[in-house]
PDB file of N, CA and C in Angstrom:
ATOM      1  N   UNK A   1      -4.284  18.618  31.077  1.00  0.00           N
ATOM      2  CA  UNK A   1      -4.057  19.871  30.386  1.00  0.00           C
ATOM      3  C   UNK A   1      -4.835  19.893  29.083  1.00  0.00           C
ATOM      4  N   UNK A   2      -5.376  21.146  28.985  1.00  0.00           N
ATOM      5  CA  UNK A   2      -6.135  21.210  27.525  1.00  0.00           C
ATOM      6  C   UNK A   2      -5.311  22.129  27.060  1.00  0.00           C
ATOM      7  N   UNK A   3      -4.689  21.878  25.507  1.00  0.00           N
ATOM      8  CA  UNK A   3      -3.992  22.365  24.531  1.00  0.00           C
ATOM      9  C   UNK A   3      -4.901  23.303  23.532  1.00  0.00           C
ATOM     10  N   UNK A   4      -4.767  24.216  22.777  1.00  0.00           N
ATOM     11  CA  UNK A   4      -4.905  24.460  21.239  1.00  0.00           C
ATOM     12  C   UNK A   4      -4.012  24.512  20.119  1.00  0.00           C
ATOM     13  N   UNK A   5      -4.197  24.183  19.459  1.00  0.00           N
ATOM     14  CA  UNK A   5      -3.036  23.998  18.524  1.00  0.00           C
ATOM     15  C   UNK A   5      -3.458  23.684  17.132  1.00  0.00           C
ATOM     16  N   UNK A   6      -3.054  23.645  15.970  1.00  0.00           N
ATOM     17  CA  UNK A   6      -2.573  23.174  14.983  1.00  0.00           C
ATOM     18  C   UNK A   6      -2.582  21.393  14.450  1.00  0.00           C
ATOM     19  N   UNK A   7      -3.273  20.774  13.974  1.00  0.00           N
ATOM     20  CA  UNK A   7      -3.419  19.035  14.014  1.00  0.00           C
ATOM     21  C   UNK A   7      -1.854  18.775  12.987  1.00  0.00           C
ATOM     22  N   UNK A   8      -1.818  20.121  12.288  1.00  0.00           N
ATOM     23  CA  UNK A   8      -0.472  19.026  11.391  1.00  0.00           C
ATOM     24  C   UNK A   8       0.796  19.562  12.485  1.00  0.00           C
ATOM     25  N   UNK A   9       0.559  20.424  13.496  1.00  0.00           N
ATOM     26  CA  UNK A   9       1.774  20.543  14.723  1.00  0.00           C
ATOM     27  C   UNK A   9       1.745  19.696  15.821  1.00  0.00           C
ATOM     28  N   UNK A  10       0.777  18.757  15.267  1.00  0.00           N
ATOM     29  CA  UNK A  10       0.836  17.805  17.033  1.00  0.00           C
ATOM     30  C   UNK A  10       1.732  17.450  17.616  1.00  0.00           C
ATOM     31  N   UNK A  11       2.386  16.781  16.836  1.00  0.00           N
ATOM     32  CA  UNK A  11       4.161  16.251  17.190  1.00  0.00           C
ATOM     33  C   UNK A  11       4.835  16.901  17.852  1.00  0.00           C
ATOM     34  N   UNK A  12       5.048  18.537  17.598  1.00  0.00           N
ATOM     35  CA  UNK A  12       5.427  19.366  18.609  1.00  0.00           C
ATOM     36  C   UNK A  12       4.674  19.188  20.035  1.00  0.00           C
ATOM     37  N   UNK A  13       3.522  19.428  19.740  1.00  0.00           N
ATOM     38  CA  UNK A  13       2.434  19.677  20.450  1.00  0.00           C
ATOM     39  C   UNK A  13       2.994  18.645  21.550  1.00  0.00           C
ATOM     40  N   UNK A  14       3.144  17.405  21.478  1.00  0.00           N
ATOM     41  CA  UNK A  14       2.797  15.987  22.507  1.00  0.00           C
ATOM     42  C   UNK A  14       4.413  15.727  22.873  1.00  0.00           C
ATOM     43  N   UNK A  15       5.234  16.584  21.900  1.00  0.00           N
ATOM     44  CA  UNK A  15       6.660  16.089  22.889  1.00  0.00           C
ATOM     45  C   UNK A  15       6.839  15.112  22.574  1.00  0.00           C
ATOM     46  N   UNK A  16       7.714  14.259  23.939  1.00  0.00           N
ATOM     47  CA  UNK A  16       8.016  13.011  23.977  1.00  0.00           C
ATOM     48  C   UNK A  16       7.086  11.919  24.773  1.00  0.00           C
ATOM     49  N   UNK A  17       5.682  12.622  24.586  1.00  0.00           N
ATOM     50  CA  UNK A  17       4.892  11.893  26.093  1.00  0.00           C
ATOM     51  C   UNK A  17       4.041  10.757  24.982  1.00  0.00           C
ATOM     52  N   UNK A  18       3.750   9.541  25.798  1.00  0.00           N
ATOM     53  CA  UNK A  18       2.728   8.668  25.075  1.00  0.00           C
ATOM     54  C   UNK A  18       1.473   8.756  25.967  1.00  0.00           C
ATOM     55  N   UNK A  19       0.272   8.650  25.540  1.00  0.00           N
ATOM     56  CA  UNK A  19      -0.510   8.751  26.308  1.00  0.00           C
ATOM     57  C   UNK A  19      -1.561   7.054  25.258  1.00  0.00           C
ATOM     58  N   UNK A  20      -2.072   6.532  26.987  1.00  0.00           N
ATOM     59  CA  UNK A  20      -2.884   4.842  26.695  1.00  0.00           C
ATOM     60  C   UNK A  20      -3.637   5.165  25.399  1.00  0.00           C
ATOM     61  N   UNK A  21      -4.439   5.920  25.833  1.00  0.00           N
ATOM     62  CA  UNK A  21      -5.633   6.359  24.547  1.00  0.00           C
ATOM     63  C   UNK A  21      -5.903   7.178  23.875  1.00  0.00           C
ATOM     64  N   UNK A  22      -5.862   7.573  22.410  1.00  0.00           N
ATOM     65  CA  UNK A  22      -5.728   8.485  21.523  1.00  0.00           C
ATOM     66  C   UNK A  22      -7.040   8.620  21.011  1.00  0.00           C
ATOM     67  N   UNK A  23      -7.982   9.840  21.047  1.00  0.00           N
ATOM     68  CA  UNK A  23      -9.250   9.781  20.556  1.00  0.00           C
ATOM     69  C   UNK A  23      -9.104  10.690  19.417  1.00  0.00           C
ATOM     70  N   UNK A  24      -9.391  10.533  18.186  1.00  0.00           N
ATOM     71  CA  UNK A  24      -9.790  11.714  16.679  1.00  0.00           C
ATOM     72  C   UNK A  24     -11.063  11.188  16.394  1.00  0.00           C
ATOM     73  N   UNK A  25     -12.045  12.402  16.756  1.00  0.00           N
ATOM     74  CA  UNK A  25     -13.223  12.437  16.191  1.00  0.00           C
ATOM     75  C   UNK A  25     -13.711  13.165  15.120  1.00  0.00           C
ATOM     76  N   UNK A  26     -13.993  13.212  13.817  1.00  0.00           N
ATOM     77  CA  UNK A  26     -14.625  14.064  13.450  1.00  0.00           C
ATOM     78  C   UNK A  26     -13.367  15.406  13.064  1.00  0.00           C
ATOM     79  N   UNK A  27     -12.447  15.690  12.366  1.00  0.00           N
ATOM     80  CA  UNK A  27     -11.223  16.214  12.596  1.00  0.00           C
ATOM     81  C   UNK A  27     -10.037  16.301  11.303  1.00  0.00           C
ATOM     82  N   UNK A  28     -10.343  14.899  10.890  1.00  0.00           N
ATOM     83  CA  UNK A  28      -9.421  14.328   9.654  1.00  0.00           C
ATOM     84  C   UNK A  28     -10.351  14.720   8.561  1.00  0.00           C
ATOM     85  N   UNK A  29     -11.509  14.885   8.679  1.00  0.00           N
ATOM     86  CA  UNK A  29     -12.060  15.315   7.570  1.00  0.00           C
ATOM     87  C   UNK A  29     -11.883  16.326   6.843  1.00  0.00           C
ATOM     88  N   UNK A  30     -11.158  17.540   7.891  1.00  0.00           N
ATOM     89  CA  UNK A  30     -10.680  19.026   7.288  1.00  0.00           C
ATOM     90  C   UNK A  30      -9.537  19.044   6.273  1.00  0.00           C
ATOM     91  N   UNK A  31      -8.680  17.813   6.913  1.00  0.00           N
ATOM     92  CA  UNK A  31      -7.317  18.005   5.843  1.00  0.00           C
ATOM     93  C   UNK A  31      -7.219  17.431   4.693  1.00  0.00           C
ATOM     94  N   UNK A  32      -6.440  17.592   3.625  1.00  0.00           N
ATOM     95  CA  UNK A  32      -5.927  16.687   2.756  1.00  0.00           C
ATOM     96  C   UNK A  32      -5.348  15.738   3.198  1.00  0.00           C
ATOM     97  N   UNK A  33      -5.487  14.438   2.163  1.00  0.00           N
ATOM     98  CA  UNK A  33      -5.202  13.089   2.646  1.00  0.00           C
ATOM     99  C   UNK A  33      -3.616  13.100   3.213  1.00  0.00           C
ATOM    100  N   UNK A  34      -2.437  13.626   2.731  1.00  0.00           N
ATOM    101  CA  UNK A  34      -1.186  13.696   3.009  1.00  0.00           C
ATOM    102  C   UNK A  34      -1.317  14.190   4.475  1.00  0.00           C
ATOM    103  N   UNK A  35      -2.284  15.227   4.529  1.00  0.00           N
ATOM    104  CA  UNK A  35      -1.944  16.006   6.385  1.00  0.00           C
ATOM    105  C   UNK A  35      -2.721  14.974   6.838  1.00  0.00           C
ATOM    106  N   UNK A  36      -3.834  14.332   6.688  1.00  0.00           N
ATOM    107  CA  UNK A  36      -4.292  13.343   7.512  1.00  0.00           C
ATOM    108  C   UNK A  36      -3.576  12.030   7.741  1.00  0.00           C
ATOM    109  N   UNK A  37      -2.953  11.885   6.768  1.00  0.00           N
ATOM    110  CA  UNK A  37      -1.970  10.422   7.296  1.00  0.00           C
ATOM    111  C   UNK A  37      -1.133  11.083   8.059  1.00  0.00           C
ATOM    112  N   UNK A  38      -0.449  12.002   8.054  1.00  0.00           N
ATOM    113  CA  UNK A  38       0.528  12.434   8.813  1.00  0.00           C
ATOM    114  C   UNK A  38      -0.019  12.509  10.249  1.00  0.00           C
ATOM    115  N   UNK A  39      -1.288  13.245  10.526  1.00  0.00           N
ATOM    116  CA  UNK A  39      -1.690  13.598  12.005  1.00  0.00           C
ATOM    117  C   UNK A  39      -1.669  11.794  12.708  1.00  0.00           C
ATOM    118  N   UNK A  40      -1.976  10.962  11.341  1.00  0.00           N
ATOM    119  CA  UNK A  40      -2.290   9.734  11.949  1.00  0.00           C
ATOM    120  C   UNK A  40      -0.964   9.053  12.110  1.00  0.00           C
ATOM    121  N   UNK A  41      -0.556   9.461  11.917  1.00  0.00           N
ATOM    122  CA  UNK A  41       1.118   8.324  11.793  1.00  0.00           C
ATOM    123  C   UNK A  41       1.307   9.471  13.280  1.00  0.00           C
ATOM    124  N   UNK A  42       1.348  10.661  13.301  1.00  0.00           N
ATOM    125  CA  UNK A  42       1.775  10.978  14.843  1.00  0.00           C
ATOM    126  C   UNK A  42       1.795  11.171  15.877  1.00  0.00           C
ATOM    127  N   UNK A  43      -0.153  10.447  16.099  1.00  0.00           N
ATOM    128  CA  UNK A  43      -0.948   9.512  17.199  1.00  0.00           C
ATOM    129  C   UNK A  43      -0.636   8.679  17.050  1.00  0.00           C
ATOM    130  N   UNK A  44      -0.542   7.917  16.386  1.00  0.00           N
ATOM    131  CA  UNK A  44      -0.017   6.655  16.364  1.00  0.00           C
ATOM    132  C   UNK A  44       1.182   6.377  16.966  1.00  0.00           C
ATOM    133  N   UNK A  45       2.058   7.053  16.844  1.00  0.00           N
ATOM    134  CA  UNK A  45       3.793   6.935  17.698  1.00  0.00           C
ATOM    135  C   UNK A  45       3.680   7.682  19.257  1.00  0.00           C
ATOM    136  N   UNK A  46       2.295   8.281  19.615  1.00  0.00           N
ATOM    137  CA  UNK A  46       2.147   8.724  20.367  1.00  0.00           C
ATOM    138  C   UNK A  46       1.203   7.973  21.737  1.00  0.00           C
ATOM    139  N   UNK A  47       0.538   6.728  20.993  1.00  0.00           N
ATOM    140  CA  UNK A  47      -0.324   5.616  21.326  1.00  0.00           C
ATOM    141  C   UNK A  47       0.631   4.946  21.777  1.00  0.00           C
ATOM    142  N   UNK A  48      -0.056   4.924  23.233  1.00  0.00           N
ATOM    143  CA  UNK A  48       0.208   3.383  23.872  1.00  0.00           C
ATOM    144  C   UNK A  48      -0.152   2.241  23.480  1.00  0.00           C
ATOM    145  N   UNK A  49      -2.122   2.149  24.185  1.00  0.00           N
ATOM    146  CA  UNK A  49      -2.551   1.207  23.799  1.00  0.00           C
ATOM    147  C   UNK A  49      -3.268   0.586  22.453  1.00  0.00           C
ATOM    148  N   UNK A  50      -4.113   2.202  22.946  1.00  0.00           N
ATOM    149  CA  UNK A  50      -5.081   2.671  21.452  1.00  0.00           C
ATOM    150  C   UNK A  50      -5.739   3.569  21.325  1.00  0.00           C
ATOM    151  N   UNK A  51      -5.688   3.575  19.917  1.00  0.00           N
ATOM    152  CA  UNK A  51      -6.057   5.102  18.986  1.00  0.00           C
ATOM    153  C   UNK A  51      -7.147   4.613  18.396  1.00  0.00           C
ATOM    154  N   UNK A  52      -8.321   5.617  18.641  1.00  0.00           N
ATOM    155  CA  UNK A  52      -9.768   5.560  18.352  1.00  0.00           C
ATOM    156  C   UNK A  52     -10.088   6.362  17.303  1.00  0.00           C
ATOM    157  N   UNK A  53     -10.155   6.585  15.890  1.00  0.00           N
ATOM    158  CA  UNK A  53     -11.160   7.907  15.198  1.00  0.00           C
ATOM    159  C   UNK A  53     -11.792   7.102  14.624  1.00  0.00           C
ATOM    160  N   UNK A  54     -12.541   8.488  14.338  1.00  0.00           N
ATOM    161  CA  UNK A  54     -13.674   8.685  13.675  1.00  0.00           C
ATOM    162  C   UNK A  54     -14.089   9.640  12.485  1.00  0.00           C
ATOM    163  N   UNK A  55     -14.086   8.845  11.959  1.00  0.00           N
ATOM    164  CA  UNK A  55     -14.591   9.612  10.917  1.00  0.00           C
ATOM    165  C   UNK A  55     -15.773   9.760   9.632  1.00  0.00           C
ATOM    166  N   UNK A  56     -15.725  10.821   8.156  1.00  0.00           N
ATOM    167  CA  UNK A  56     -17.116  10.437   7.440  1.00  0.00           C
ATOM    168  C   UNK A  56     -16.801   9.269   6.526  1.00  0.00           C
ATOM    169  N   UNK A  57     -17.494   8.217   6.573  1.00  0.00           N
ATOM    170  CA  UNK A  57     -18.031   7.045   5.634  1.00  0.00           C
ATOM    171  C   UNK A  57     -18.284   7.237   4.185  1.00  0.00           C
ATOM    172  N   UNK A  58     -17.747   6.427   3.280  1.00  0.00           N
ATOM    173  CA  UNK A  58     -17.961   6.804   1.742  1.00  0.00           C
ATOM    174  C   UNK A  58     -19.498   6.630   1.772  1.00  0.00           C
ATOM    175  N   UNK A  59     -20.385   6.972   1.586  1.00  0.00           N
ATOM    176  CA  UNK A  59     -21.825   6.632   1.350  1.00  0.00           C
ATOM    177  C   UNK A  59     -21.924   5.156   0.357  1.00  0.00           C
ATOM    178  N   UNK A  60     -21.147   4.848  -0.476  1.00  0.00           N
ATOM    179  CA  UNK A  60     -21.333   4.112  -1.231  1.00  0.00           C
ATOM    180  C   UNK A  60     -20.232   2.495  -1.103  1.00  0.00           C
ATOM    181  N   UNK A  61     -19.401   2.897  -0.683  1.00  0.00           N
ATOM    182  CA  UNK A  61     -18.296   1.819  -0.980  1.00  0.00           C
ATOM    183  C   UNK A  61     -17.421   1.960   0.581  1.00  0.00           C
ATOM    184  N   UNK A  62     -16.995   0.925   0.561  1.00  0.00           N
ATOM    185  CA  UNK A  62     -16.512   0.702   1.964  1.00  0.00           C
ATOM    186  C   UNK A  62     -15.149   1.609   2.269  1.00  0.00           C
ATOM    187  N   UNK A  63     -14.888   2.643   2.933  1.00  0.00           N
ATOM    188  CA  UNK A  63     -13.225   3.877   2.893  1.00  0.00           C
ATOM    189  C   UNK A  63     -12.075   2.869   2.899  1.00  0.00           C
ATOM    190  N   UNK A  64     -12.288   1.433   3.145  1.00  0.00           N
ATOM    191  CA  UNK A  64     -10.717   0.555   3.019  1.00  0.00           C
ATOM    192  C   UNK A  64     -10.785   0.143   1.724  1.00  0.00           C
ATOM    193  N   UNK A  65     -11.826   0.354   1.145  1.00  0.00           N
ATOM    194  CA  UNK A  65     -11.463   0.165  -0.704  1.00  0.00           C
ATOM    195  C   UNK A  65     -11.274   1.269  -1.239  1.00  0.00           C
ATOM    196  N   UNK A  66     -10.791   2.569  -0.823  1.00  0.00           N
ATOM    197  CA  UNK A  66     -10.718   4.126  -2.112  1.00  0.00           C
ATOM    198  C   UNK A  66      -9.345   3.705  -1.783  1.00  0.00           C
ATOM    199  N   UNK A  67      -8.206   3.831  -2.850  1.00  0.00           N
ATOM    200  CA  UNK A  67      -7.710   3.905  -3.374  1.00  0.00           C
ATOM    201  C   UNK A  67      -6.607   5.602  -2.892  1.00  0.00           C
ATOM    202  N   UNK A  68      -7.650   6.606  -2.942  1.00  0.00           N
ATOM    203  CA  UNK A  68      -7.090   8.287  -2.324  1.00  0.00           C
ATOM    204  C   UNK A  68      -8.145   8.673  -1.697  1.00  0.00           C
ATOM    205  N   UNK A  69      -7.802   9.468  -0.964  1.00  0.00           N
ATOM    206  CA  UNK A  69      -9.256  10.410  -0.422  1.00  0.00           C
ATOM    207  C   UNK A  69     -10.214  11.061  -1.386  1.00  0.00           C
ATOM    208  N   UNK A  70     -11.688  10.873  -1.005  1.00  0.00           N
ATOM    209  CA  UNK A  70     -12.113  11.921  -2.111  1.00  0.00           C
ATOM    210  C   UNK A  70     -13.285  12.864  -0.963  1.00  0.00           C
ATOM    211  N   UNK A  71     -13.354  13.830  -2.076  1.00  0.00           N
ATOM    212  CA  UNK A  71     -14.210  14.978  -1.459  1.00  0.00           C
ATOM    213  C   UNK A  71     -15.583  14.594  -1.311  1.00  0.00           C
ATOM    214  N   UNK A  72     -16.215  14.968  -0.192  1.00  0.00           N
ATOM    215  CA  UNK A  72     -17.977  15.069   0.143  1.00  0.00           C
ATOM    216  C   UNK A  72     -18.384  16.396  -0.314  1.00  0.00           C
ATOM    217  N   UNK A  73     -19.339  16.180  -1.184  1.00  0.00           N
ATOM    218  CA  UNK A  73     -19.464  17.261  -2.509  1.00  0.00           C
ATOM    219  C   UNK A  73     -20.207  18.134  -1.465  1.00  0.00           C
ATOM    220  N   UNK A  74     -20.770  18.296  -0.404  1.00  0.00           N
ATOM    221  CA  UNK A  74     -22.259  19.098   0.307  1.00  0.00           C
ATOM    222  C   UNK A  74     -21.288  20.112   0.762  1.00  0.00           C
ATOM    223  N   UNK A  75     -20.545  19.486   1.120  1.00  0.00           N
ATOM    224  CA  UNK A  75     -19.215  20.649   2.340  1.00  0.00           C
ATOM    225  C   UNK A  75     -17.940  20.677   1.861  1.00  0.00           C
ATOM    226  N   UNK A  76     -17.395  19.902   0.932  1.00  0.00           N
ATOM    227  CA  UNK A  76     -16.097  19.875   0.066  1.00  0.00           C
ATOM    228  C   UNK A  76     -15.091  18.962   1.278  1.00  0.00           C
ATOM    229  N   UNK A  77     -15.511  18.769   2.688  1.00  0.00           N
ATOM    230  CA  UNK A  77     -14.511  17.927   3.560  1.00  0.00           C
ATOM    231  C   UNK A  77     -14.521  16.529   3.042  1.00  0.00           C
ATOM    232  N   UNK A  78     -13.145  15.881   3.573  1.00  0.00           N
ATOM    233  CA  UNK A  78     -12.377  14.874   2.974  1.00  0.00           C
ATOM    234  C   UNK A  78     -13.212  13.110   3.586  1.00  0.00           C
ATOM    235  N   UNK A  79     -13.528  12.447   2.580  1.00  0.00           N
ATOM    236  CA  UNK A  79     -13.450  10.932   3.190  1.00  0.00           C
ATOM    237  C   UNK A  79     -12.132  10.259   2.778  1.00  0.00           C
ATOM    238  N   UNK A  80     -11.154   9.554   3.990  1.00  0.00           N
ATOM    239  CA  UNK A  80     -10.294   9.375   3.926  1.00  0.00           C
ATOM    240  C   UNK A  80     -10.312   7.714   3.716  1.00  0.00           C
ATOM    241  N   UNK A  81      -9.459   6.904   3.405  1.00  0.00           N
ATOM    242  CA  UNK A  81      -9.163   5.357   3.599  1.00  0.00           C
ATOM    243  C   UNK A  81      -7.879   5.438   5.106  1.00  0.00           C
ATOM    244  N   UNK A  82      -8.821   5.316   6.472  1.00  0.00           N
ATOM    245  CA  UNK A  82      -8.221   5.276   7.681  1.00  0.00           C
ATOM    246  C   UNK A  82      -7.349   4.176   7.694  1.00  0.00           C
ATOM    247  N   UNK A  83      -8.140   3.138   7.311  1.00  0.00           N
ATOM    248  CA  UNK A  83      -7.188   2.003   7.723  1.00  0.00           C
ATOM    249  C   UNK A  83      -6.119   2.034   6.715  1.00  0.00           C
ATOM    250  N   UNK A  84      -5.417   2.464   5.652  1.00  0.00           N
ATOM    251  CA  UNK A  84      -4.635   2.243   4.833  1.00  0.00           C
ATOM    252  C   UNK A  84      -3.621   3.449   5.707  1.00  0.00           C
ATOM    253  N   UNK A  85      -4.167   4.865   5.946  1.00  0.00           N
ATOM    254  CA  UNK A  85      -3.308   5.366   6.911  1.00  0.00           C
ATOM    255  C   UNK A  85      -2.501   4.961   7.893  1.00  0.00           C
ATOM    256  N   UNK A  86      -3.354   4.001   8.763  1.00  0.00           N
ATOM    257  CA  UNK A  86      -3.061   3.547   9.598  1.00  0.00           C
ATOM    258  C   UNK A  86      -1.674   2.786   9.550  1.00  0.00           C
ATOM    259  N   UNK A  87      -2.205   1.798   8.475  1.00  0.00           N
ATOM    260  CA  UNK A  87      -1.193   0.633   7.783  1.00  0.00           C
ATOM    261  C   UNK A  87       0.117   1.109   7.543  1.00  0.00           C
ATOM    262  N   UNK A  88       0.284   2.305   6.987  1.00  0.00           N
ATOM    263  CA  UNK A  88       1.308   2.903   6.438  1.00  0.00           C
ATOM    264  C   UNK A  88       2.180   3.563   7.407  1.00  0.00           C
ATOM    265  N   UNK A  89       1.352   3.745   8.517  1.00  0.00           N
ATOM    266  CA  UNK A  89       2.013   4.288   9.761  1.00  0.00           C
ATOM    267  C   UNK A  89       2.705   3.371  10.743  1.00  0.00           C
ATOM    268  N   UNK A  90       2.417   2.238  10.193  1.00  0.00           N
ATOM    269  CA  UNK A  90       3.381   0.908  11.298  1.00  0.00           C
ATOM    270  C   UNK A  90       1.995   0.298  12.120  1.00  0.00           C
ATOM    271  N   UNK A  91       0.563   0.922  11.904  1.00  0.00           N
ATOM    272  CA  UNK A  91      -0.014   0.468  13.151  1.00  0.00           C
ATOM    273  C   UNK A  91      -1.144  -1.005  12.319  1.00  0.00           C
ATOM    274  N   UNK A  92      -1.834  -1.649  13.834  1.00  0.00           N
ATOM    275  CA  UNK A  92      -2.445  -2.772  13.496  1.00  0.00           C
ATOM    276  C   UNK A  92      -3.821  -1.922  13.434  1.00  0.00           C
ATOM    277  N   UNK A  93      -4.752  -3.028  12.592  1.00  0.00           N
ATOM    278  CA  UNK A  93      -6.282  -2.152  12.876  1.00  0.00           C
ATOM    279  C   UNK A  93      -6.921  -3.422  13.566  1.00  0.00           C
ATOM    280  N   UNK A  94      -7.025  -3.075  14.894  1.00  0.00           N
ATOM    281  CA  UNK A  94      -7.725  -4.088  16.125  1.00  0.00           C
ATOM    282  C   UNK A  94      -9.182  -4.216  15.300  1.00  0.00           C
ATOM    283  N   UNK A  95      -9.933  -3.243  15.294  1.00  0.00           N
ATOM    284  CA  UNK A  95     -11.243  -3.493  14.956  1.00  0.00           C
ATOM    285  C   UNK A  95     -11.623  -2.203  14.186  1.00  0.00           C
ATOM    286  N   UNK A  96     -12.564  -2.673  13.263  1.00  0.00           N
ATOM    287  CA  UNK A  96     -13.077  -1.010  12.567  1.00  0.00           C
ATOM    288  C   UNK A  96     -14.507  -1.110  12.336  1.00  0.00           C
ATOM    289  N   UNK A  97     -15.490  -0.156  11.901  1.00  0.00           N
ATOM    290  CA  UNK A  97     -16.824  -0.292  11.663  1.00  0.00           C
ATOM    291  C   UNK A  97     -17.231   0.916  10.697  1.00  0.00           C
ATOM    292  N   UNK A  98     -17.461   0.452   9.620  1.00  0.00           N
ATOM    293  CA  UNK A  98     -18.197   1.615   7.970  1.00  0.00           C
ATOM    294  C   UNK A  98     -19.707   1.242   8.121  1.00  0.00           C
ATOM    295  N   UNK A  99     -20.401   2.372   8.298  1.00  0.00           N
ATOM    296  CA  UNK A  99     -21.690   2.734   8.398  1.00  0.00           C
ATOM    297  C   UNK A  99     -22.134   3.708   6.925  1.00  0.00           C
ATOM    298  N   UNK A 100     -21.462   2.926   5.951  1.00  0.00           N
ATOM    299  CA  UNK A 100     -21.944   4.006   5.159  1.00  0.00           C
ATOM    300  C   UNK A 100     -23.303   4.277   4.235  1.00  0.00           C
ATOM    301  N   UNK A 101     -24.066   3.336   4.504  1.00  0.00           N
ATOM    302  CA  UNK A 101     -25.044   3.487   3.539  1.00  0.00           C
ATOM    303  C   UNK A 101     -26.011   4.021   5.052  1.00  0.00           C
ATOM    304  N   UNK A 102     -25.701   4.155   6.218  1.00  0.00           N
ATOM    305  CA  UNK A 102     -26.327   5.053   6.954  1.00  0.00           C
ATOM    306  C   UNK A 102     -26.295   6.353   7.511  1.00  0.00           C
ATOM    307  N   UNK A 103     -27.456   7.396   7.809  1.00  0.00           N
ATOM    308  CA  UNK A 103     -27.642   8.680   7.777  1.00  0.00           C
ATOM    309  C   UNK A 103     -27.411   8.747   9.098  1.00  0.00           C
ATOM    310  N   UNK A 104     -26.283   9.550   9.988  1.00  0.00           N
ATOM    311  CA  UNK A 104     -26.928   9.680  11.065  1.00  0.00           C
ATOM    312  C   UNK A 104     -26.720  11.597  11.224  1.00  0.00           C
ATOM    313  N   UNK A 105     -27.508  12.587  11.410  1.00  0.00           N
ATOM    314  CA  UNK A 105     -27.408  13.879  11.097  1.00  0.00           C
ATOM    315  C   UNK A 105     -26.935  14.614  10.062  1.00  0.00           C
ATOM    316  N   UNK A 106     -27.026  13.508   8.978  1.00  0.00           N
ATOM    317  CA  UNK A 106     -26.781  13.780   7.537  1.00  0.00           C
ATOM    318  C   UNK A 106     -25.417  13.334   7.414  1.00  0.00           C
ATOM    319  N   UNK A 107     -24.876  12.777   8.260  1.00  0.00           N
ATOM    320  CA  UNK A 107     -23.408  12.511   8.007  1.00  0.00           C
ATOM    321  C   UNK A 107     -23.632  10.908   8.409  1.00  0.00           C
ATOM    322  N   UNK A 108     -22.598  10.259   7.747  1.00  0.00           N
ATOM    323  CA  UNK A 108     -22.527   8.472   7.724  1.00  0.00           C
ATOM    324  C   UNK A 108     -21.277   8.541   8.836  1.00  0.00           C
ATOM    325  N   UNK A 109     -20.654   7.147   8.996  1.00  0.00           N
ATOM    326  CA  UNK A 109     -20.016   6.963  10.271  1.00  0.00           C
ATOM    327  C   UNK A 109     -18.822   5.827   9.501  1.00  0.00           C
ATOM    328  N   UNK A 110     -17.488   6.221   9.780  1.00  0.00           N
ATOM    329  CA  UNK A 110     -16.627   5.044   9.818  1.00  0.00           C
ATOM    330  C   UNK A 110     -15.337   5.516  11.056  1.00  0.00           C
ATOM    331  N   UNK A 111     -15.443   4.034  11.811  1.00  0.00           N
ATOM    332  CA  UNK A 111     -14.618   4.072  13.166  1.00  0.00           C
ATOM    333  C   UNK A 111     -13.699   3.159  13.013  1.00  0.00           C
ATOM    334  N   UNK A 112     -12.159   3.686  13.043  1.00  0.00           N
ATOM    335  CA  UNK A 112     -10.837   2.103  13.060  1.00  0.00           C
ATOM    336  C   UNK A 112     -10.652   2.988  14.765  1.00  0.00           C
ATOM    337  N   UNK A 113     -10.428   1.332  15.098  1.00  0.00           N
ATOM    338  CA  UNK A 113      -9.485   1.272  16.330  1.00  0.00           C
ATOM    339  C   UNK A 113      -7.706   0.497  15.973  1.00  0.00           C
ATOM    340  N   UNK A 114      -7.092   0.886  16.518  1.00  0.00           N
ATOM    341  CA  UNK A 114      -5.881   0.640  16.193  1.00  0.00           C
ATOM    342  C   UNK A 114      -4.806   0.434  17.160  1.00  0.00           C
ATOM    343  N   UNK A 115      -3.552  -0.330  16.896  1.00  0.00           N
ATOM    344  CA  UNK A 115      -2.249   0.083  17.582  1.00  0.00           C
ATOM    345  C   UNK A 115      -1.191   0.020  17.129  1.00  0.00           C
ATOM    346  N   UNK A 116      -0.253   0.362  17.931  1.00  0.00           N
ATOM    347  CA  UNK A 116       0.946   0.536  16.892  1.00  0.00           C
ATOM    348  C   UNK A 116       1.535  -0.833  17.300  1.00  0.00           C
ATOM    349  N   UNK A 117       1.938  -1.427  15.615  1.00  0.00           N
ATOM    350  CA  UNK A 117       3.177  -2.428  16.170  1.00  0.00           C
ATOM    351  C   UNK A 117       4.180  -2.730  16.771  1.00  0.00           C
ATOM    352  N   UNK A 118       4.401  -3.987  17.744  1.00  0.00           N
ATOM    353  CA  UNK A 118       5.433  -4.034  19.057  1.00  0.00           C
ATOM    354  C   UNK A 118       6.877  -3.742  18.482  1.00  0.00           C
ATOM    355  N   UNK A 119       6.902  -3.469  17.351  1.00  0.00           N
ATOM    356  CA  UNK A 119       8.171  -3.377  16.589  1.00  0.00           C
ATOM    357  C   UNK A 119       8.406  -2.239  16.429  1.00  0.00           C
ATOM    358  N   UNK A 120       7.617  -1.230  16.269  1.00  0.00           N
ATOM    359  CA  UNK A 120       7.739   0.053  15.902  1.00  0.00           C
ATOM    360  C   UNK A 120       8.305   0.753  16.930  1.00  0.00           C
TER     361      UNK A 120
END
């Protein structure tokens, strides 16, 4: 089934269903950091195995060292610290990759893979 919807209504959106693999590409960049941890904390409870995004790269400094989100001055959309989201959401970060001192269509690249803890 393909949905439309709302990213800070997902939770509604997904019910009670878990699904293996959670993909956010390109997506978290629209919101403020509060709605983006949130969309991420509710893939995350929604993850089986694992949750894949993607998102823009600080150009300068690695997104698991900012501290808050800050703005990309060209378009005003958000670079977030994923993995600290993540963290805060109960989940593990399996593997991640910051591409930021690289261009790829004018936009840089940072990818966490993740799961949620067996405890959660």
């Amino acid at each position: 089934d393909i949905v439309c919807a709302d990213m800070e209504k997902l939770d509604a959106v997904l019910g009670n269903r878990t699904y293996d693999v959670m993909v956010c590409t390109g997506t978290l960049m629209y919101l403020k950091e509060e709605s983006a941890a949130h969309v991420v904390d509710v893939m995350l409870r929604h993850t089986g195995t694992l949750l894949a995004i993607a998102g823009l790269a600080h150009p300068e400094i690695d997104n698991r060292l900012l501290q808050h989100s800050t703005i990309r001055e060209q378009d005003k959309s958000f670079i977030h610290n994923l993995d600290s989201m993540v963290r805060i959401a109960g989940g593990t970060i399996l593997a991640r990759r910051w591409d930021g001192g690289k261009m790829v269509g004018g936009h840089t690249i940072y990818f966490v893979y993740a799961s949620k803890n067996a405890t959660r």
